[in-house]
Protein backbone atom coordinates (compact mmCIF):
# COMPACT_ATOMS: atom_id res chain seq x y z
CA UNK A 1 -54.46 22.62 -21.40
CA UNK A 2 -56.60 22.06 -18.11
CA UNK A 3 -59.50 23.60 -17.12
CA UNK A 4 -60.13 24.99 -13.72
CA UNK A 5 -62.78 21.88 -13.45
CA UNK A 6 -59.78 19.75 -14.62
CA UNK A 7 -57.73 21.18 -11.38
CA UNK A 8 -60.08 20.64 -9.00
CA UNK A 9 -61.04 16.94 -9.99
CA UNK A 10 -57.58 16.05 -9.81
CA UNK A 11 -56.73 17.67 -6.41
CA UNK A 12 -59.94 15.82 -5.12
CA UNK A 13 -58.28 12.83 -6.75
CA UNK A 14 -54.90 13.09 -4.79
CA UNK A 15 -56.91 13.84 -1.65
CA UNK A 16 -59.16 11.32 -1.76
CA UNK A 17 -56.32 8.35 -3.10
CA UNK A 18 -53.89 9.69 0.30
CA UNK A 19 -56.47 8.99 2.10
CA UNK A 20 -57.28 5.87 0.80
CA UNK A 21 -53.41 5.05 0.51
CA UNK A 22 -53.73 6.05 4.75
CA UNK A 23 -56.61 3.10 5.48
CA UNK A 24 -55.05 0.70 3.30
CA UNK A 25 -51.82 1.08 4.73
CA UNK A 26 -53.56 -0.10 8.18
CA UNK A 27 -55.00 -2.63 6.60
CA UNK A 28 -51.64 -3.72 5.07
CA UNK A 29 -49.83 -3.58 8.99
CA UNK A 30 -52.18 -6.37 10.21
CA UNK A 31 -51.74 -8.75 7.09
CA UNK A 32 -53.72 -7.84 4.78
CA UNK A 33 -53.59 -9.42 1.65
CA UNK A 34 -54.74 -6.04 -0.12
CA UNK A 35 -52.48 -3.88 -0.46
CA UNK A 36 -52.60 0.20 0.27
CA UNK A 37 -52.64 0.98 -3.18
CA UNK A 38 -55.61 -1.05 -4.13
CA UNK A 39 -57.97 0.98 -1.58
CA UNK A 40 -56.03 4.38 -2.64
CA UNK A 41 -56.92 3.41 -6.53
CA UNK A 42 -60.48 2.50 -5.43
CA UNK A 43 -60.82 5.85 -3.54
CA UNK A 44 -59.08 8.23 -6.20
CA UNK A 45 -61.04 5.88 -9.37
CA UNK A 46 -64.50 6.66 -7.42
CA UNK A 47 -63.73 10.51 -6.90
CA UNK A 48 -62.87 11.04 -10.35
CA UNK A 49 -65.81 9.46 -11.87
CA UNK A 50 -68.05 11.09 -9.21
CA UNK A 51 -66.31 14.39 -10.29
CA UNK A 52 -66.90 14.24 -13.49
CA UNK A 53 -70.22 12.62 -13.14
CA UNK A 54 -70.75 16.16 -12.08
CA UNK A 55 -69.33 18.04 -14.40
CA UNK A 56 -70.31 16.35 -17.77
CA UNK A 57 -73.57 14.50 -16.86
CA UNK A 58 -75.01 16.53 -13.76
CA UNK A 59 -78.44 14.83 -13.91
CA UNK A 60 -77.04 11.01 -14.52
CA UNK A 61 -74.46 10.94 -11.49
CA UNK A 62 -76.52 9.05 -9.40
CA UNK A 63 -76.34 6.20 -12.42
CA UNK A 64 -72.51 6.78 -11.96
CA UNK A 65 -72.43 6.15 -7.93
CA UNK A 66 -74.75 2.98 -8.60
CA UNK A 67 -71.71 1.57 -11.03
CA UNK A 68 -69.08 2.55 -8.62
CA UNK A 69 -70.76 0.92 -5.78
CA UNK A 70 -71.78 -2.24 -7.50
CA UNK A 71 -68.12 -2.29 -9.23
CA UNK A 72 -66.71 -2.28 -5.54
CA UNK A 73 -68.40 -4.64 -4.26
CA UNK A 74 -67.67 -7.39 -6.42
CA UNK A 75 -63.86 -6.18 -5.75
CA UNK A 76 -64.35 -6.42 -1.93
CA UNK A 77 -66.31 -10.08 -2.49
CA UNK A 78 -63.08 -11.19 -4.17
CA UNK A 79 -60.85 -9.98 -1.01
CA UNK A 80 -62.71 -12.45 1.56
CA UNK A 81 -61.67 -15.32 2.13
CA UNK A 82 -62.53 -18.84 3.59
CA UNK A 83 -59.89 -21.06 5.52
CA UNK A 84 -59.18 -24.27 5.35
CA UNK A 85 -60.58 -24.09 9.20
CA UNK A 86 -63.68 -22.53 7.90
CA UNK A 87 -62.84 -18.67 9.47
CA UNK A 88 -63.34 -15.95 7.44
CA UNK A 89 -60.58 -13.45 6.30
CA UNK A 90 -60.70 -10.27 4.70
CA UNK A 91 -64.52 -8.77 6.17
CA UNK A 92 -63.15 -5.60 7.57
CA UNK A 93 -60.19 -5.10 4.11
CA UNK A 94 -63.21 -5.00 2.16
CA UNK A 95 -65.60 -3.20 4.00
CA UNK A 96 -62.36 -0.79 4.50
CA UNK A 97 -61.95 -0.68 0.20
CA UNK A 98 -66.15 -0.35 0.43
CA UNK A 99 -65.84 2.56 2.86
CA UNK A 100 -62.98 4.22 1.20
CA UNK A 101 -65.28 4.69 -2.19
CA UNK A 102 -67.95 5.89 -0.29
CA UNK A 103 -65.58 9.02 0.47
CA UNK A 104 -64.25 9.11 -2.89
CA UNK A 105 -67.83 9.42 -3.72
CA UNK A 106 -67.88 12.35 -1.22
CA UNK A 107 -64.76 13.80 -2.08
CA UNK A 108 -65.67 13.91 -5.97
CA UNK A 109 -68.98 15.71 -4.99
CA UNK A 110 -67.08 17.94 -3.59
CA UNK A 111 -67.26 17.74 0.27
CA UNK A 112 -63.56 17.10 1.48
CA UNK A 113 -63.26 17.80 4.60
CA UNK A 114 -66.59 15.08 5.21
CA UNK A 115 -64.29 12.80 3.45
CA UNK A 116 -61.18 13.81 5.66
CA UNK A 117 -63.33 13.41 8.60
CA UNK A 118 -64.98 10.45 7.57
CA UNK A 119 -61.50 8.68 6.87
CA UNK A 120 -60.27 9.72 10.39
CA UNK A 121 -63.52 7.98 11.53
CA UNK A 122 -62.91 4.52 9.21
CA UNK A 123 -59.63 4.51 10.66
CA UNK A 124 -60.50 5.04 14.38
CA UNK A 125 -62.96 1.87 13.41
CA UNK A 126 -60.52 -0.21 11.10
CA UNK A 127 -57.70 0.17 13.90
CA UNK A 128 -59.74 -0.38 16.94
CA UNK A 129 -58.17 -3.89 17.67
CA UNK A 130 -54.98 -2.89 17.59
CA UNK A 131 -55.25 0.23 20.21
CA UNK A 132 -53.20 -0.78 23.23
CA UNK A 133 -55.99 -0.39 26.14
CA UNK A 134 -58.59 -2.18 24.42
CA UNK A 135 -56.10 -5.07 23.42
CA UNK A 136 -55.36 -4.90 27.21
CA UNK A 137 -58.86 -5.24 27.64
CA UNK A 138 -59.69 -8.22 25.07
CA UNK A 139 -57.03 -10.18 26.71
CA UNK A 140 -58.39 -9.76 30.28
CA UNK A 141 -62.01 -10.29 28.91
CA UNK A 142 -61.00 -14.01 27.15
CA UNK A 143 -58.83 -14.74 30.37
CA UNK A 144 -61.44 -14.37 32.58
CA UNK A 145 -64.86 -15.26 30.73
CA UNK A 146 -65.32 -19.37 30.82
CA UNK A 147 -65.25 -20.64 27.42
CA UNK A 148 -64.31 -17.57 25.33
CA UNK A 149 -60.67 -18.65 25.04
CA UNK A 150 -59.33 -19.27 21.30
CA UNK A 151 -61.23 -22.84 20.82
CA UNK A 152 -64.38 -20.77 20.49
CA UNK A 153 -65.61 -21.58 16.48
CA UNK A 154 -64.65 -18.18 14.52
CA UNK A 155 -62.01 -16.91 17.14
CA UNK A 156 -59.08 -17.13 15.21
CA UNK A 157 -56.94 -14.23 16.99
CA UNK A 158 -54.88 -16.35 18.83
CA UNK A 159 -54.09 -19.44 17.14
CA UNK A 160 -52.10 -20.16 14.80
CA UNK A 161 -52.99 -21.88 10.97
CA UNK A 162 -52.79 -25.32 12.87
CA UNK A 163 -55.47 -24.07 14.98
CA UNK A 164 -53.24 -24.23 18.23
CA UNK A 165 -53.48 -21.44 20.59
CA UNK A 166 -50.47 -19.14 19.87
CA UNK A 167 -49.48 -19.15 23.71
CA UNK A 168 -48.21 -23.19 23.26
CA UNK A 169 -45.62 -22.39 21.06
């Protein structure tokens, strides 16, 4: 039926897509247009061909990571975005999905708590906008500095898709 191999690839595989299912749930809270499963399937997909990269062709898995990697990037070029406005959309969801198979990489090699740690870290990174104090902080900073309000070219935090600052509505 399944081999102890079998087992451990696919507990790897669980690990590796709940943690990807964690970061793109983040992603998905701020408006994301990718949605948690896609980075949980691009985390659990790269562990279980690094995994059995391992087991069946132990001298070719670095071949294996070169596909994965090049695979995911042309999935994270299709996530970003251009506005009509010219801002870009989408940098940190797929440098998130990028991240995410670099621990499903890990993970399938068979170093899980790196990838648990490393996923706690990609979150920390991924969420760092959104912590209270340094929200607190990014408000007082753009209140304060001359000229860093939203009508700076690329700040598109606070306006809206007219390009008005959210605060006149």
């Amino acid at each position: 039926m399944f081999s102890e191999g079998d087992l451990i690839i696919l507990g790897r595989a669980a690990l590796a897509a709940a943690l990807g299912f964690a970061i793109g749930w983040e992603r998905q809270v701020t408006g994301s247009v990718v949605k948690a499963r896609t980075i949980g399937l691009a985390a659990l997909t790269a562990t279980c061909l690094t995994g059995l990269g391992h087991e069946i062709f132990a001298t070719g898995t670095d071949r294996i990571i070169q596909g994965i990697i090049t695979g995911i990037s042309f999935l994270g070029a299709g996530v970003i975005i251009h506005g009509a406005a010219g801002e870009l959309r989408g940098l940190t969801t797929a440098a998130s999905m990028w991240a995410m198979t670099g621990i499903g990489v890990a993970i399938g090699s068979g170093h899980e708590l790196l990838g648990i740690l490393l996923a706690a870290l990609i979150y920390l990174v991924a969420a760092w906008g959104d912590w209270p104090l340094l929200a607190g902080l990014r408000r007082g900073s753009r209140l304060s500095a001359p000229g860093t309000k939203s009508d700076q070219p690329g700040d598109i935090s606070s306006t809206d898709k007219h390009g008005k600052p959210a605060d006149e509505h």
